[in-house]
C-alpha atoms as a PDB file:
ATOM      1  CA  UNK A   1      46.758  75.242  73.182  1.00  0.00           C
ATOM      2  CA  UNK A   2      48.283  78.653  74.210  1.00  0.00           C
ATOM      3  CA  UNK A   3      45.604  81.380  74.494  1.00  0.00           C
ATOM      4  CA  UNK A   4      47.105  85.098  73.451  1.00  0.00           C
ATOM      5  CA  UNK A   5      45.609  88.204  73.486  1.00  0.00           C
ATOM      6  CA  UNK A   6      46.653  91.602  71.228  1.00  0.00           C
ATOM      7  CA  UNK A   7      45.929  94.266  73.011  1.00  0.00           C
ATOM      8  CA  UNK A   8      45.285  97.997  70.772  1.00  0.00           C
ATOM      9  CA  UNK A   9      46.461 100.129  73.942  1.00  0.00           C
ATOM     10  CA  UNK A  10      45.806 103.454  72.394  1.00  0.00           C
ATOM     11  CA  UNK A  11      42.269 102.091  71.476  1.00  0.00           C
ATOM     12  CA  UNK A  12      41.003 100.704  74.555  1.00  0.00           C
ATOM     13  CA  UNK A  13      42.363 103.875  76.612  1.00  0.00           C
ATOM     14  CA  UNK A  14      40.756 106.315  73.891  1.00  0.00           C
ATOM     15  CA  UNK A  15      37.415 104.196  74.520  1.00  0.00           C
ATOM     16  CA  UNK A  16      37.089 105.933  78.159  1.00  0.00           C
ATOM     17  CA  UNK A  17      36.424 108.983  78.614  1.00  0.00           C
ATOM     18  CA  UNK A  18      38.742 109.263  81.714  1.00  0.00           C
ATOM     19  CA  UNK A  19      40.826 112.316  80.894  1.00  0.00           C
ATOM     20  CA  UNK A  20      43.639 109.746  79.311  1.00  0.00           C
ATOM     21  CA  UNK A  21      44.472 112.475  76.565  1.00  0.00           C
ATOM     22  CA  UNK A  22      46.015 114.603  79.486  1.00  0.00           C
ATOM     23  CA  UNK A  23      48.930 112.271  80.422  1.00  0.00           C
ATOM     24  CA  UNK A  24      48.880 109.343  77.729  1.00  0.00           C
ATOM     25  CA  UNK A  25      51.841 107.888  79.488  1.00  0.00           C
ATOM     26  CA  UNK A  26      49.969 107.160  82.806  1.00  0.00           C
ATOM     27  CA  UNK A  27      47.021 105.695  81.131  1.00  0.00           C
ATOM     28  CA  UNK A  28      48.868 103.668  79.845  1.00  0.00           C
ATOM     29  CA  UNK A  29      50.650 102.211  82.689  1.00  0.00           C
ATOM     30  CA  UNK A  30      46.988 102.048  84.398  1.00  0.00           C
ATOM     31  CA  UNK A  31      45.849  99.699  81.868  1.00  0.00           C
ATOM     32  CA  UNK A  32      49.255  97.591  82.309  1.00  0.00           C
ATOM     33  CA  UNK A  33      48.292  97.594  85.914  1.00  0.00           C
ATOM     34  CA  UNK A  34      44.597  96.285  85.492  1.00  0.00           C
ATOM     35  CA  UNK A  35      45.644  93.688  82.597  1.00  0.00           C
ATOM     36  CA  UNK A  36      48.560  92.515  85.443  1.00  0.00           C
ATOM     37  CA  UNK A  37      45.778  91.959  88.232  1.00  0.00           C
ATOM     38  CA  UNK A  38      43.024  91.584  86.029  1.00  0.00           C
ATOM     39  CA  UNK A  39      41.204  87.672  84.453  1.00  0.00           C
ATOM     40  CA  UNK A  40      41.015  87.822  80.883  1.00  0.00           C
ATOM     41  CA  UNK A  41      40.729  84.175  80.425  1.00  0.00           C
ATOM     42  CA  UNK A  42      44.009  84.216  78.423  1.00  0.00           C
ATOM     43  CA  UNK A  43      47.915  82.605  78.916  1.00  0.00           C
ATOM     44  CA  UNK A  44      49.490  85.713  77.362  1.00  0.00           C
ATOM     45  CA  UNK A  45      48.364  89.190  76.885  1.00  0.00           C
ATOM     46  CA  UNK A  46      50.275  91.480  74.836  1.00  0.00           C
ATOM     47  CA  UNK A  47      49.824  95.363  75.699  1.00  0.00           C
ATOM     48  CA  UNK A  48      51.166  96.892  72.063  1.00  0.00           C
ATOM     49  CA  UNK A  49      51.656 100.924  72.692  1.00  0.00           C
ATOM     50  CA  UNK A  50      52.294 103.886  70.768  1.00  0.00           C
ATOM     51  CA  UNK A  51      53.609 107.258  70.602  1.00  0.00           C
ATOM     52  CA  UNK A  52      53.713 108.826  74.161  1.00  0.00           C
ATOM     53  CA  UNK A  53      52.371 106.126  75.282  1.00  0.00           C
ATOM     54  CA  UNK A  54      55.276 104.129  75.555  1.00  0.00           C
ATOM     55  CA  UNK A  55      56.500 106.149  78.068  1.00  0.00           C
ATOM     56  CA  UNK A  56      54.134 104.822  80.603  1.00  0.00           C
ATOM     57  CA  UNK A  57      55.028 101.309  80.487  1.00  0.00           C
ATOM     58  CA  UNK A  58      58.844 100.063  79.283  1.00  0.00           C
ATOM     59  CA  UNK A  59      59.370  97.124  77.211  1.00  0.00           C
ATOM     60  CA  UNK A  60      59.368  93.853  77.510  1.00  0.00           C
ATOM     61  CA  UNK A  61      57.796  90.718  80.209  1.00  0.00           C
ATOM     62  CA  UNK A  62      55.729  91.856  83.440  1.00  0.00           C
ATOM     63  CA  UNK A  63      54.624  88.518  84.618  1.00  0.00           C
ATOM     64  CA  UNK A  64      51.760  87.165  82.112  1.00  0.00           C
ATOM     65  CA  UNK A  65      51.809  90.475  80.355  1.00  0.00           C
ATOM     66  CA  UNK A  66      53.929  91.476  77.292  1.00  0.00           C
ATOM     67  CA  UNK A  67      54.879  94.825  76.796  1.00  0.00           C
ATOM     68  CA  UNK A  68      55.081  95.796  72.693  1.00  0.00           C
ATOM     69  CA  UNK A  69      56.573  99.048  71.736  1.00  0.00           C
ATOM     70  CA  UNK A  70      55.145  99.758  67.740  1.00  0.00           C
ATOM     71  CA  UNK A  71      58.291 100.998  65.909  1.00  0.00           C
ATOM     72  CA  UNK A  72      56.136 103.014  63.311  1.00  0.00           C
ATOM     73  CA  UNK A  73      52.021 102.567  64.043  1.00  0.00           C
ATOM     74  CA  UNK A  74      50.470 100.658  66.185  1.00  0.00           C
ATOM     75  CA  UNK A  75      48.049  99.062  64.227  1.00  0.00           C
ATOM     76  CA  UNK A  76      51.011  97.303  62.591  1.00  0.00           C
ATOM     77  CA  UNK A  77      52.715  96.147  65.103  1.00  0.00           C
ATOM     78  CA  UNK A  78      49.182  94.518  66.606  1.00  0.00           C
ATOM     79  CA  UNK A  79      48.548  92.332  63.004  1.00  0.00           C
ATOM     80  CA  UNK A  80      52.309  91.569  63.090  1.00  0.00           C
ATOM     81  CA  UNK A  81      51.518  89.413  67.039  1.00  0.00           C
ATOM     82  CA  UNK A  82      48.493  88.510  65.430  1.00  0.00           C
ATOM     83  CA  UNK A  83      49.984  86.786  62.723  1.00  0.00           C
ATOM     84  CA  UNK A  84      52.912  85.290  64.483  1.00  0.00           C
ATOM     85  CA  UNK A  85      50.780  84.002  67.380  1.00  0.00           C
ATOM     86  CA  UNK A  86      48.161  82.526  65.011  1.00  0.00           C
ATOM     87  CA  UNK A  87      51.451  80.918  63.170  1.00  0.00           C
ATOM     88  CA  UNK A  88      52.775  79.236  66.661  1.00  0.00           C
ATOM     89  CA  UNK A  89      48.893  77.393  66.437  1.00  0.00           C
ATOM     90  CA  UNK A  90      47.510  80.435  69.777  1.00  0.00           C
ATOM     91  CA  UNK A  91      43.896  80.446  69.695  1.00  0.00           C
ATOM     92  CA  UNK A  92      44.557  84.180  69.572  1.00  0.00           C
ATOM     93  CA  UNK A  93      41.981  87.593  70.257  1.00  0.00           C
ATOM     94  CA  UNK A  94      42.510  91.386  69.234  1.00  0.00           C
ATOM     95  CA  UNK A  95      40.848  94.000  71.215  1.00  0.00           C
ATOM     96  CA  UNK A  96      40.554  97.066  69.316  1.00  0.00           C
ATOM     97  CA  UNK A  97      37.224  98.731  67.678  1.00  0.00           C
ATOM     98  CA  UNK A  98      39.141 100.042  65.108  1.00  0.00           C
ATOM     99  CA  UNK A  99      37.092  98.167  62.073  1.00  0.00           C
ATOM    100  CA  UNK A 100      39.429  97.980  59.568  1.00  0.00           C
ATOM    101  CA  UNK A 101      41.972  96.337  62.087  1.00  0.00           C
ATOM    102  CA  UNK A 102      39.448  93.991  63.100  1.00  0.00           C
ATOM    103  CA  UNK A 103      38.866  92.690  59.278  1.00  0.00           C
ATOM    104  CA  UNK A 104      42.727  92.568  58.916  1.00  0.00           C
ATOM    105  CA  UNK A 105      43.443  90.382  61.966  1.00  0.00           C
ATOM    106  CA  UNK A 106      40.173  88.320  61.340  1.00  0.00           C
ATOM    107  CA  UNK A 107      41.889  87.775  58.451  1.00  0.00           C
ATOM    108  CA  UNK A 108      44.766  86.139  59.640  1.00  0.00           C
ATOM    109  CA  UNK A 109      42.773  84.039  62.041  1.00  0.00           C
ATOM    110  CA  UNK A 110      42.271  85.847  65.318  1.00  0.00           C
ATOM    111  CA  UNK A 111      39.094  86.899  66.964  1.00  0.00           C
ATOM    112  CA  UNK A 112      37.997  90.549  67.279  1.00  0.00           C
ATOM    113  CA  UNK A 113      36.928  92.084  70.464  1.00  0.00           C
ATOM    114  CA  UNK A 114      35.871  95.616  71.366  1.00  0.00           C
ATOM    115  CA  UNK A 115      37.316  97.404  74.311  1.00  0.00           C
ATOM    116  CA  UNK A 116      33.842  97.221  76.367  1.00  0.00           C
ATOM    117  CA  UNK A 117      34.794  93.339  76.314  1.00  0.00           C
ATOM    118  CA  UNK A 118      38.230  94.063  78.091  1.00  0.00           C
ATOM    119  CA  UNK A 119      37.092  96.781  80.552  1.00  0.00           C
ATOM    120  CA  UNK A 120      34.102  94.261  81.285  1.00  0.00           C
ATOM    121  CA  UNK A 121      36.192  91.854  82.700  1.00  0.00           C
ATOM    122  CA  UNK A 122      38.886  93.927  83.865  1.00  0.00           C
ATOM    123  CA  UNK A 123      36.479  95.314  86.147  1.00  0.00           C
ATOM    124  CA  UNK A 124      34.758  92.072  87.456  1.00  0.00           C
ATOM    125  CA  UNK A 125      37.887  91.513  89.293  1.00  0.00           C
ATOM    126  CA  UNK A 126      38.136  94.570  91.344  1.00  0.00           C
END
């Protein structure tokens, strides 16, 4: 069984307080970078990105990791790869600790994780 992971990118950057607001672009692509080199116990991870965020990182495969550009929110676009990655039979995780995004994907059969989870083990591999 394939193991994804949903990644809220605007959520896990926003949960440092690493002066991301400055240039949302290049915390973005730092985050791509750690979730490239980084073990999160998971086949696929998909990075979904928002706003000017998208400018950091473009669109599309980078080795294990999936880059998702939301069309309209981003909380959308992270239920949407829920749902279709819980329909291909993934054993599928959201990281986000946005609470009412949580309940929603929970609801379609993926586990929620808060960003401390994903900086956690980003940062065991350094």
């Amino acid at each position: 069984m394939t193991s994804t992971i949903v990644v809220d990118g605007a959520n896990v950057v926003g949960s440092r307080p690493d002066g991301w607001w400055k240039d949302r672009a290049a915390a973005a692509r730092r985050l791509h970078e750690a979730l490239l080199v980084g073990d999160t116990s998971h086949d696929v991870v998909v990075l979904v990105l928002e706003g000017a965020a998208k400018g950091g990182v473009r669109a599309g495969r980078d080795a294990h990791v999936r880059t998702v550009h939301a069309a309209r929110d981003g909380d959308s676009a992270i239920l949407a790869e829920a749902k279709a990655a819980t329909a291909r039979g993934d054993r599928v995780a959201v990281v986000t600790a946005d609470r009412m995004l949580q309940a929603q994907v929970q609801g379609v059969g993926a586990v929620a994780l808060g960003p401390s989870w994903l900086w956690d083990r980003l940062a065991s591999d350094a």
